[in-house]
C-alpha atoms as a PDB file:
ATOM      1  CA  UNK A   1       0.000   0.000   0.000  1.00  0.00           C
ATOM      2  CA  UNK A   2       2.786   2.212   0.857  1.00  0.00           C
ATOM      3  CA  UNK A   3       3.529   2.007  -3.223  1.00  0.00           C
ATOM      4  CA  UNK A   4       0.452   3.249  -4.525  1.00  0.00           C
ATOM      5  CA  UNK A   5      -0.023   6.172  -1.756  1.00  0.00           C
ATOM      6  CA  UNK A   6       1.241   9.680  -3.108  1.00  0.00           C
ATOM      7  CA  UNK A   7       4.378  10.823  -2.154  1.00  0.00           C
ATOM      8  CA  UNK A   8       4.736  13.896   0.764  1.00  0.00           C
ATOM      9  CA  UNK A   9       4.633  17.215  -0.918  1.00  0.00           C
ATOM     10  CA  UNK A  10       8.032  17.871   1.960  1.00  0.00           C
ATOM     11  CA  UNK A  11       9.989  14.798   0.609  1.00  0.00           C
ATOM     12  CA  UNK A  12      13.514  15.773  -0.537  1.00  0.00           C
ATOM     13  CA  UNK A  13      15.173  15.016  -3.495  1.00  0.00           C
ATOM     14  CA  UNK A  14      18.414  13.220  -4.010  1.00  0.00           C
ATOM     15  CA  UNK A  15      19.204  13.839  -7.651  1.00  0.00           C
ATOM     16  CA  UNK A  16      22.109  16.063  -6.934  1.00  0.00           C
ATOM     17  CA  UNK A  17      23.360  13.108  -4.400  1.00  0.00           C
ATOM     18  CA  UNK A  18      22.952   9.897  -7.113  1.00  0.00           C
ATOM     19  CA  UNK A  19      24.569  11.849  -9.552  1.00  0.00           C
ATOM     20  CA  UNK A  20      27.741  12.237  -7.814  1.00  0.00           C
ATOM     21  CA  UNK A  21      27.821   8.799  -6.687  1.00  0.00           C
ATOM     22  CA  UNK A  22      27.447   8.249 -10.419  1.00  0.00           C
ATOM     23  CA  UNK A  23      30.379  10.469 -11.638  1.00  0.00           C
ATOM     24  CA  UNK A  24      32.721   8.678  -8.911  1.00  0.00           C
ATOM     25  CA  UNK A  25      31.659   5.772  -9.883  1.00  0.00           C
ATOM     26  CA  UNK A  26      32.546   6.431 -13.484  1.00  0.00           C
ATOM     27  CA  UNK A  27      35.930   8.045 -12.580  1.00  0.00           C
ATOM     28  CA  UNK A  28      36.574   4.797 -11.166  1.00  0.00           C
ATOM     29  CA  UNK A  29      35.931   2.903 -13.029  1.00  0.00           C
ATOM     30  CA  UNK A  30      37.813   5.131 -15.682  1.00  0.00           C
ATOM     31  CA  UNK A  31      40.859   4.806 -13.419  1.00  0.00           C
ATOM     32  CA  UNK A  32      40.354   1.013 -12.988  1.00  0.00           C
ATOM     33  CA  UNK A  33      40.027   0.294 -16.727  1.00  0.00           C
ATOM     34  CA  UNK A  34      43.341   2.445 -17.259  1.00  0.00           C
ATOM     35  CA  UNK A  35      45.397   1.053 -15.165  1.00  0.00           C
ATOM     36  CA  UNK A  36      44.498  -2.609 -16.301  1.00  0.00           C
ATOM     37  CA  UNK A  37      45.030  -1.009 -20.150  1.00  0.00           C
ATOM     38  CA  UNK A  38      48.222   0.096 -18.801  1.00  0.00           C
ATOM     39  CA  UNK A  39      49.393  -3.164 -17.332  1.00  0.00           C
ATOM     40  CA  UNK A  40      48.124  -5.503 -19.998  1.00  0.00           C
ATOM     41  CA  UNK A  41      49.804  -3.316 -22.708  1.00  0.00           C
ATOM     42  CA  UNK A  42      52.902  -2.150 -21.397  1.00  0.00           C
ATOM     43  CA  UNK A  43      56.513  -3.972 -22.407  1.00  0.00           C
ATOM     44  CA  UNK A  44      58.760  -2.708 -20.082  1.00  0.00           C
ATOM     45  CA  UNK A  45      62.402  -1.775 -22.506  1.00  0.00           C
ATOM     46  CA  UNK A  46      64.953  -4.180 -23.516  1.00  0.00           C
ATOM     47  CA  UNK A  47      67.813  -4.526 -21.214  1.00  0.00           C
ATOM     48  CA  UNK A  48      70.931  -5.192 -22.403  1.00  0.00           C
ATOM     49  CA  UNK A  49      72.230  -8.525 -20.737  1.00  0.00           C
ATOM     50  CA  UNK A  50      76.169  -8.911 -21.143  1.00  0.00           C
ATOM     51  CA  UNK A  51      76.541 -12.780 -20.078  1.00  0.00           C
ATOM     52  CA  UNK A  52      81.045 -14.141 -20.238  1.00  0.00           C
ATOM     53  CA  UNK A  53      81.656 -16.163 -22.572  1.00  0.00           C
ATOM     54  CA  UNK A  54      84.883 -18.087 -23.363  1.00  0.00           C
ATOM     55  CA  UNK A  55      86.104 -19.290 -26.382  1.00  0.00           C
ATOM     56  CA  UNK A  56      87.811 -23.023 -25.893  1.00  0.00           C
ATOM     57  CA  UNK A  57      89.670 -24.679 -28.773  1.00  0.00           C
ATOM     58  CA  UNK A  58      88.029 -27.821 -28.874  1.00  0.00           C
ATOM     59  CA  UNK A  59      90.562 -30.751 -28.804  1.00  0.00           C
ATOM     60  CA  UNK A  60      91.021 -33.000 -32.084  1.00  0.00           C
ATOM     61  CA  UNK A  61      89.377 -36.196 -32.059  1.00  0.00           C
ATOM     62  CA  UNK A  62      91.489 -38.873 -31.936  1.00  0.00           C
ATOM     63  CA  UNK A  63      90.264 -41.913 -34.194  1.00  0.00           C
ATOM     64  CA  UNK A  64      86.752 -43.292 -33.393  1.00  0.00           C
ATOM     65  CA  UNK A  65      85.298 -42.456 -30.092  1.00  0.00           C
ATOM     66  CA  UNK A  66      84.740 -45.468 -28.124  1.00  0.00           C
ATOM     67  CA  UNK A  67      80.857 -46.948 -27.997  1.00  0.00           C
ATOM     68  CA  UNK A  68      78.934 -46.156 -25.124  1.00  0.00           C
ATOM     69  CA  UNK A  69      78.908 -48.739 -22.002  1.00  0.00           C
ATOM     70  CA  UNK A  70      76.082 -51.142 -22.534  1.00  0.00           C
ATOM     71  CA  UNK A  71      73.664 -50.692 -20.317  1.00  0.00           C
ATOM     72  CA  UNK A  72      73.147 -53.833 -17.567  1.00  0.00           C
ATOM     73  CA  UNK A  73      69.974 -55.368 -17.139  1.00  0.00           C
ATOM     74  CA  UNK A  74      68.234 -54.987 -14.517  1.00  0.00           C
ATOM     75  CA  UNK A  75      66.502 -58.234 -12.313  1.00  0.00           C
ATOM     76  CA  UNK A  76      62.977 -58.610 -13.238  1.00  0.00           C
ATOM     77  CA  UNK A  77      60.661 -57.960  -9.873  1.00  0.00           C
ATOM     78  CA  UNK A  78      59.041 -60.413  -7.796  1.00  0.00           C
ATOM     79  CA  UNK A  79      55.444 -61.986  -8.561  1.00  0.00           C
ATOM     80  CA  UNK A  80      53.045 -60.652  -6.418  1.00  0.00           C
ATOM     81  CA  UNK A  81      50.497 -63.143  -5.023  1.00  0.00           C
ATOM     82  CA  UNK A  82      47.192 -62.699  -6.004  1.00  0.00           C
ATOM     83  CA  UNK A  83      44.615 -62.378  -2.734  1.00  0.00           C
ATOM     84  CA  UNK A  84      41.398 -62.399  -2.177  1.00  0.00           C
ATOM     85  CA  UNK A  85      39.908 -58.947  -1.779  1.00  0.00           C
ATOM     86  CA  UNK A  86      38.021 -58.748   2.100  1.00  0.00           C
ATOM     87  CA  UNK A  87      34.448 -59.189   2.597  1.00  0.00           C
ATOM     88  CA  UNK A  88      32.205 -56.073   2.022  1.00  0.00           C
ATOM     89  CA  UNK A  89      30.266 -55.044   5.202  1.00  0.00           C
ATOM     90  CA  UNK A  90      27.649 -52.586   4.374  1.00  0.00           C
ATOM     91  CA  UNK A  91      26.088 -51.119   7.393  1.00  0.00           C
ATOM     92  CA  UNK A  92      22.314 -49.783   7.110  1.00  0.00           C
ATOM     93  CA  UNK A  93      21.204 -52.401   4.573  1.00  0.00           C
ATOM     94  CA  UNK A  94      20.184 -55.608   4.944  1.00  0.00           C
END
């Protein structure tokens, strides 16, 4: 009922209030959006990286190089006896 009754003639108005809240709201969310543009779009400048290096003569290969060690076989593992999986005991049924 309180819907349909006519509003007090004293009642004051908050137009001037909701439209601040508004323009904050949009300056926020101005800021927000360009700081995220900022992040997502910014590459941060090449630095130049000086890593030492040395040069080493590499030594001359003598003939073939030996064949790699053969690899030993390993022992095959255990059988594992089969079992018998426990009895189920559902509680609650019957």
């Amino acid at each position: 009922m309180l819907l349909r009754s006519s509003p007090p003639v004293n009642m004051p108005r908050m137009r001037r209030k909701w439209r601040v809240k508004v323009m904050i709201l949009l300056a926020l969310l101005a800021a927000y959006g360009s700081i995220m543009w900022y992040m997502t779009h910014y590459r941060p400048p090449m630095e130049r990286v000086v890593i030492p290096v040395e040069v080493v003569k590499q030594k001359p290969k003598a003939g073939l190089a030996a064949p790699p060690a053969p690899v030993p076989e390993m022992e095959a593992a255990p059988p594992v006896p089969e079992m018998e999986p426990p009895p189920l005991q559902i509680r609650g049924r019957r």
